[in-house]
N, C-alpha and C. Protein backbone atom coordinates (compact mmCIF):
# COMPACT_ATOMS: atom_id res chain seq x y z
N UNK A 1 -3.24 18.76 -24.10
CA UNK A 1 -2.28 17.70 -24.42
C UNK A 1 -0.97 17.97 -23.70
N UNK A 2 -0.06 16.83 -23.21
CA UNK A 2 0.73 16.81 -22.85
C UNK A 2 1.88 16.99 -23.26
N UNK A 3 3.01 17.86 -23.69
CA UNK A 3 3.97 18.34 -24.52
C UNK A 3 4.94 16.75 -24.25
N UNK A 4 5.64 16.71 -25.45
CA UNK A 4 6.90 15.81 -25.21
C UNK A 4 8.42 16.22 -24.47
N UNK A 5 8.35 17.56 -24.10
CA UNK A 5 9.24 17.77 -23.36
C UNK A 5 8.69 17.51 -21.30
N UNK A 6 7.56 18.12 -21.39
CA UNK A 6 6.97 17.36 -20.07
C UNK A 6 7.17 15.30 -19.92
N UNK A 7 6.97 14.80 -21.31
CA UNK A 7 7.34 13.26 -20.82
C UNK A 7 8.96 13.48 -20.98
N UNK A 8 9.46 14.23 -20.97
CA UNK A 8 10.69 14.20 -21.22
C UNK A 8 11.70 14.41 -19.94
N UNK A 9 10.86 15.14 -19.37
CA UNK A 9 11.15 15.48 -17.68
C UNK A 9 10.50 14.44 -16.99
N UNK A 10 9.56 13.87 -16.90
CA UNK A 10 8.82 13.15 -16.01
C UNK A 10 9.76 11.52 -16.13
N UNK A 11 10.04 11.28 -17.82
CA UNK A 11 11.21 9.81 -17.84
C UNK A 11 12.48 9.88 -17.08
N UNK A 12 12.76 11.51 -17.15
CA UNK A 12 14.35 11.68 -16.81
C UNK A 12 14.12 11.82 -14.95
N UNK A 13 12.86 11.90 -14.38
CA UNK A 13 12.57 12.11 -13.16
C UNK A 13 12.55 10.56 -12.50
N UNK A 14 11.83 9.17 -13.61
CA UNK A 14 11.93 7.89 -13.31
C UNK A 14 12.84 7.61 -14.00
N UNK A 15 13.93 8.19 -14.21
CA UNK A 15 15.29 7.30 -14.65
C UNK A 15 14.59 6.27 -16.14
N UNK A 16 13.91 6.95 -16.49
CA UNK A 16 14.10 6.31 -17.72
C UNK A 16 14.32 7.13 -19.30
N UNK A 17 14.82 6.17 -20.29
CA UNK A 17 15.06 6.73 -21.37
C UNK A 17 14.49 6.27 -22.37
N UNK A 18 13.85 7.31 -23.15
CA UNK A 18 13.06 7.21 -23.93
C UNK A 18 13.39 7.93 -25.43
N UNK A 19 12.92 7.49 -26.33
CA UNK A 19 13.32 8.11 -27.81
C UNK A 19 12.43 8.52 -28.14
N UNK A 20 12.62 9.21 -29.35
CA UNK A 20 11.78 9.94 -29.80
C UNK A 20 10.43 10.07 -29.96
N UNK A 21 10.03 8.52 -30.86
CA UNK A 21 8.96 7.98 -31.16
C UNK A 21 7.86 7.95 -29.80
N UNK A 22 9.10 7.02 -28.66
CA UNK A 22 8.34 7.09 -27.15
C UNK A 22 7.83 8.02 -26.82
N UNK A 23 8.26 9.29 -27.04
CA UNK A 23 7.82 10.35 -26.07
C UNK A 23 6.75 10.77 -26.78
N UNK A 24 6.91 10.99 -28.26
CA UNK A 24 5.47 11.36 -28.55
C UNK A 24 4.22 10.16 -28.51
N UNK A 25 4.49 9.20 -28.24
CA UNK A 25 3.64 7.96 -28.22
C UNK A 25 2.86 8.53 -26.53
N UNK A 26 3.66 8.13 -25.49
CA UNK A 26 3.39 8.53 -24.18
C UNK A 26 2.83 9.79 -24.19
N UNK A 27 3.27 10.91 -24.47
CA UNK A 27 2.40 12.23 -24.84
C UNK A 27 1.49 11.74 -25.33
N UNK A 28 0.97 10.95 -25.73
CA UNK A 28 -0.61 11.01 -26.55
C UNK A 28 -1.37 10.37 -25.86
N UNK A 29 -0.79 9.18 -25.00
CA UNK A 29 -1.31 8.44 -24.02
C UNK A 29 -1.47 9.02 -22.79
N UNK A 30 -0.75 9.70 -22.34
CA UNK A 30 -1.10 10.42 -20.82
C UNK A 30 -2.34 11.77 -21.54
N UNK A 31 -1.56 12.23 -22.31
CA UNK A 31 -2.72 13.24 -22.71
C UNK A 31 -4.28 12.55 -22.52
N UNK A 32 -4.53 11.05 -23.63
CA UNK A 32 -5.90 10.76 -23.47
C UNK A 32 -6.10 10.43 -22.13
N UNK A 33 -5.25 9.94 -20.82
CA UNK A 33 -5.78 9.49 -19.56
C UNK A 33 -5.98 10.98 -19.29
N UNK A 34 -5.03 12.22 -18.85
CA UNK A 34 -5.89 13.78 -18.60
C UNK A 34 -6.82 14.40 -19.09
N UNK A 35 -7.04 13.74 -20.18
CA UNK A 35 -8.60 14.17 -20.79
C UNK A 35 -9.97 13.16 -20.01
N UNK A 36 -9.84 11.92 -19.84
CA UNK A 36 -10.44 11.49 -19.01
C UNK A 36 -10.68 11.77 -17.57
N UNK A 37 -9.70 12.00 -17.33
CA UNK A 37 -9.69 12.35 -15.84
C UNK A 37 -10.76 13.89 -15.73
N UNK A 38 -10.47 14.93 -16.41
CA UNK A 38 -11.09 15.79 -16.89
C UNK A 38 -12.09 15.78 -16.98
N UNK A 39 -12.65 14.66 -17.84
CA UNK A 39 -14.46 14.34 -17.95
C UNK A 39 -14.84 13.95 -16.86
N UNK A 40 -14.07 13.35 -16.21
CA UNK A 40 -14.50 13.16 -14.29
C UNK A 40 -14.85 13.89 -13.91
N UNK A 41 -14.49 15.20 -14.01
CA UNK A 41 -14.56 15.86 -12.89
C UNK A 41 -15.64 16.93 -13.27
N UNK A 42 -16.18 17.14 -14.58
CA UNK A 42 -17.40 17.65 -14.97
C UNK A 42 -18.37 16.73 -14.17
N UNK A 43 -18.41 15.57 -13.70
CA UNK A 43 -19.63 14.84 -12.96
C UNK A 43 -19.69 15.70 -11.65
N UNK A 44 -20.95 16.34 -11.41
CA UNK A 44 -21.63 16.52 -10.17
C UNK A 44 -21.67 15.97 -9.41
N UNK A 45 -21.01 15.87 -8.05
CA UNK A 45 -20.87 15.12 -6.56
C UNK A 45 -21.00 15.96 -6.01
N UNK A 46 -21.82 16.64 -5.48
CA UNK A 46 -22.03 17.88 -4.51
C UNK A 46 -22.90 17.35 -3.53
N UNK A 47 -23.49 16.42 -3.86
CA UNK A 47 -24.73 15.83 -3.26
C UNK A 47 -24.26 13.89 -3.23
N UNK A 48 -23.04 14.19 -2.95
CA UNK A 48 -22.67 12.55 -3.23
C UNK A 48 -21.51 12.49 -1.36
N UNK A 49 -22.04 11.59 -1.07
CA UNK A 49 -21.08 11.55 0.48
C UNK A 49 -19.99 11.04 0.18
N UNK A 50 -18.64 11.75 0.84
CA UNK A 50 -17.46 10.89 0.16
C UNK A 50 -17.14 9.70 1.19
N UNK A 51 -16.56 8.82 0.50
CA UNK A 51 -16.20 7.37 0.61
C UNK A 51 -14.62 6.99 1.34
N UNK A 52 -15.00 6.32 1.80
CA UNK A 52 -13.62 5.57 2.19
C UNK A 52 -13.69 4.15 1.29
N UNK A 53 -14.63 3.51 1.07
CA UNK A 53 -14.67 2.14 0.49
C UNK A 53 -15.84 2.39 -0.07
N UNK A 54 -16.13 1.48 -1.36
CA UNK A 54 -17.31 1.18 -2.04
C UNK A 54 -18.09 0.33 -1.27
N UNK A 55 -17.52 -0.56 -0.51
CA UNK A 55 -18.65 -1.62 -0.19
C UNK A 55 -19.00 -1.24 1.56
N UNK A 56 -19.87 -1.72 2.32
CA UNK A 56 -19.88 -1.46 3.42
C UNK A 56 -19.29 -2.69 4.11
N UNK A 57 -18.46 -1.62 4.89
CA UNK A 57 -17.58 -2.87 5.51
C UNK A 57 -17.72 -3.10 7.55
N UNK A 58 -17.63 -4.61 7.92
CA UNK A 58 -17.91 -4.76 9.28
C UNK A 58 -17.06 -5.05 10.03
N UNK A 59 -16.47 -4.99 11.06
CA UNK A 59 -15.54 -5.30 11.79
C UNK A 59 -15.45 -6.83 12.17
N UNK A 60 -14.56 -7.61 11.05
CA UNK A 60 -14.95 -8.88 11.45
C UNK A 60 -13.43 -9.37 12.94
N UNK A 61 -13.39 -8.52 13.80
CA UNK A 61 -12.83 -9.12 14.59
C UNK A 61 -14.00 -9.60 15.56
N UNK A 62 -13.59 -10.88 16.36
CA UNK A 62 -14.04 -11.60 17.24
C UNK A 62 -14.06 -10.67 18.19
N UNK A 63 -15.24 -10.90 19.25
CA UNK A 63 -15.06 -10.40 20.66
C UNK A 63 -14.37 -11.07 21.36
N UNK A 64 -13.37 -10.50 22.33
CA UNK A 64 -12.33 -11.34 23.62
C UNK A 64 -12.98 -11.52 24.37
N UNK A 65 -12.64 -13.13 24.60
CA UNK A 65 -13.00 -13.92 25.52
C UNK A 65 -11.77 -14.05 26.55
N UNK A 66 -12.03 -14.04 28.52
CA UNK A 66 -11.08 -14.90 28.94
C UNK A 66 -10.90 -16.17 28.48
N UNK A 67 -9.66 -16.58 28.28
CA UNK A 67 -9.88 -18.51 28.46
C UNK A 67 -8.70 -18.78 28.94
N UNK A 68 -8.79 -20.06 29.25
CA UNK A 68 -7.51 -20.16 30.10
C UNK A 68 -5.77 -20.48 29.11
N UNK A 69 -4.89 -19.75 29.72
CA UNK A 69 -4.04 -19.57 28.93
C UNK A 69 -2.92 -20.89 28.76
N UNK A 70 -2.46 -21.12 27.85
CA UNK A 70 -1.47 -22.60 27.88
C UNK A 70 0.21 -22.64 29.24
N UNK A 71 -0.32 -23.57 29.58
CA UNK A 71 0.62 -23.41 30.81
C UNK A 71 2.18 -23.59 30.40
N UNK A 72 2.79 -22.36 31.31
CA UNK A 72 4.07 -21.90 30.98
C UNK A 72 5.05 -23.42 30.19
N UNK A 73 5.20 -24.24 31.15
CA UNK A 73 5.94 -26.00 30.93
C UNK A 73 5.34 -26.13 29.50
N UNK A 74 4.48 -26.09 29.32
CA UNK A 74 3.68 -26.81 27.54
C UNK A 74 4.38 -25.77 26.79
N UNK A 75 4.07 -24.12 26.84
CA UNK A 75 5.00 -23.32 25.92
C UNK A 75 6.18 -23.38 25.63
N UNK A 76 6.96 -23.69 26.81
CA UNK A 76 8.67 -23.69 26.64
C UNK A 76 9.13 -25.39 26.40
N UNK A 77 8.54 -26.43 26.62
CA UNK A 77 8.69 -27.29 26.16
C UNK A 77 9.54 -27.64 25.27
N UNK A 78 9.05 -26.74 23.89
CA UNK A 78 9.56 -27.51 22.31
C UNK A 78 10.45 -26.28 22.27
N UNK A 79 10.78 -25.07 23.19
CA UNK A 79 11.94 -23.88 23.05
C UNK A 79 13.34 -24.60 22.69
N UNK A 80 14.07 -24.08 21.79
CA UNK A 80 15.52 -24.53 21.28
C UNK A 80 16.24 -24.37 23.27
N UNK A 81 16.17 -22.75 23.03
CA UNK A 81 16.76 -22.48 23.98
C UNK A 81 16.08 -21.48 25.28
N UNK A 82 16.02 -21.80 26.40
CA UNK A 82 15.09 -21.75 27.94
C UNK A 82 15.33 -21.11 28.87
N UNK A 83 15.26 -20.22 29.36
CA UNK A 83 16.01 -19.63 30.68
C UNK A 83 15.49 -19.16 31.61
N UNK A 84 14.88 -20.15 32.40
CA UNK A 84 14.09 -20.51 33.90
C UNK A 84 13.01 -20.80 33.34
N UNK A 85 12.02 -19.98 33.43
CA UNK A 85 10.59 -19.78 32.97
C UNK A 85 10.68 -18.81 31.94
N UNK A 86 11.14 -18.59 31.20
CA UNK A 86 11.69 -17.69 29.91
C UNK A 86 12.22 -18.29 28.53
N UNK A 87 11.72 -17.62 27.24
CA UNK A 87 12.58 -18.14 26.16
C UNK A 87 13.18 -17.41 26.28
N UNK A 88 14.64 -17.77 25.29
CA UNK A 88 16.16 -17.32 25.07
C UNK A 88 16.42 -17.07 24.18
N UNK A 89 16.57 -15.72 23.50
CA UNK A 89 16.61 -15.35 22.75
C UNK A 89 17.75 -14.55 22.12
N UNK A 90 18.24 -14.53 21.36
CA UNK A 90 19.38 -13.48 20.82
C UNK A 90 19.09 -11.96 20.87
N UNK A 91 19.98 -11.34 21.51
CA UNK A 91 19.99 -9.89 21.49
C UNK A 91 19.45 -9.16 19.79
N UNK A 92 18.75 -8.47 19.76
CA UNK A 92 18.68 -7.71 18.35
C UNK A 92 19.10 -6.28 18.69
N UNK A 93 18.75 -5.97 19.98
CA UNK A 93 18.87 -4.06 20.49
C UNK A 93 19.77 -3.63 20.25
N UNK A 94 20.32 -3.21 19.86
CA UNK A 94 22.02 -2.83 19.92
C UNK A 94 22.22 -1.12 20.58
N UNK A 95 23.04 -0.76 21.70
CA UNK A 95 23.25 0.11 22.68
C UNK A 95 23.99 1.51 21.83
């Protein structure tokens, strides 16, 4: 079991405050989740492959295709602002 001075450190670690009642309430509650966790780990996986995901998963990206690309005039078209064959853009870099 989890002492009430351990939830007592762990609230004051998340900035929170807790009374009396709380802490022994939470002590009883984390205690029963470390007792579970506990019975986990009595299960045998020695013979179990470890996982990245439960389900089997496929690479649903598309294969690249060439195709022909939208011509420069059609892209810059609807641009606020243009500069030659270029959009115009506001500096973000700062030196």
């Amino acid at each position: 079991m989890i002492s009430a001075e351990e939830i007592e450190k762990i609230a004051r670690l998340a900035h929170l405050s807790l009374d009396e009642q709380e802490k022994q309430r939470f002590a009883e509650e984390v205690g029963r989740i470390l007792d579970y966790v506990n019975k986990l780990n009595e299960i045998d996986t020695n013979h179990v492959a470890p996982l990245s995901h439960t389900l089997e998963i496929n690479n649903v990206f598309r294969e690249d295709k060439v195709k022909p690309s939208l011509p420069r005039e059609e892209a810059l078209r609807n641009a606020p602002r243009k500069d030659d064959s270029f959009f115009h853009v506001p500096k973000v870099v700062k030196k």
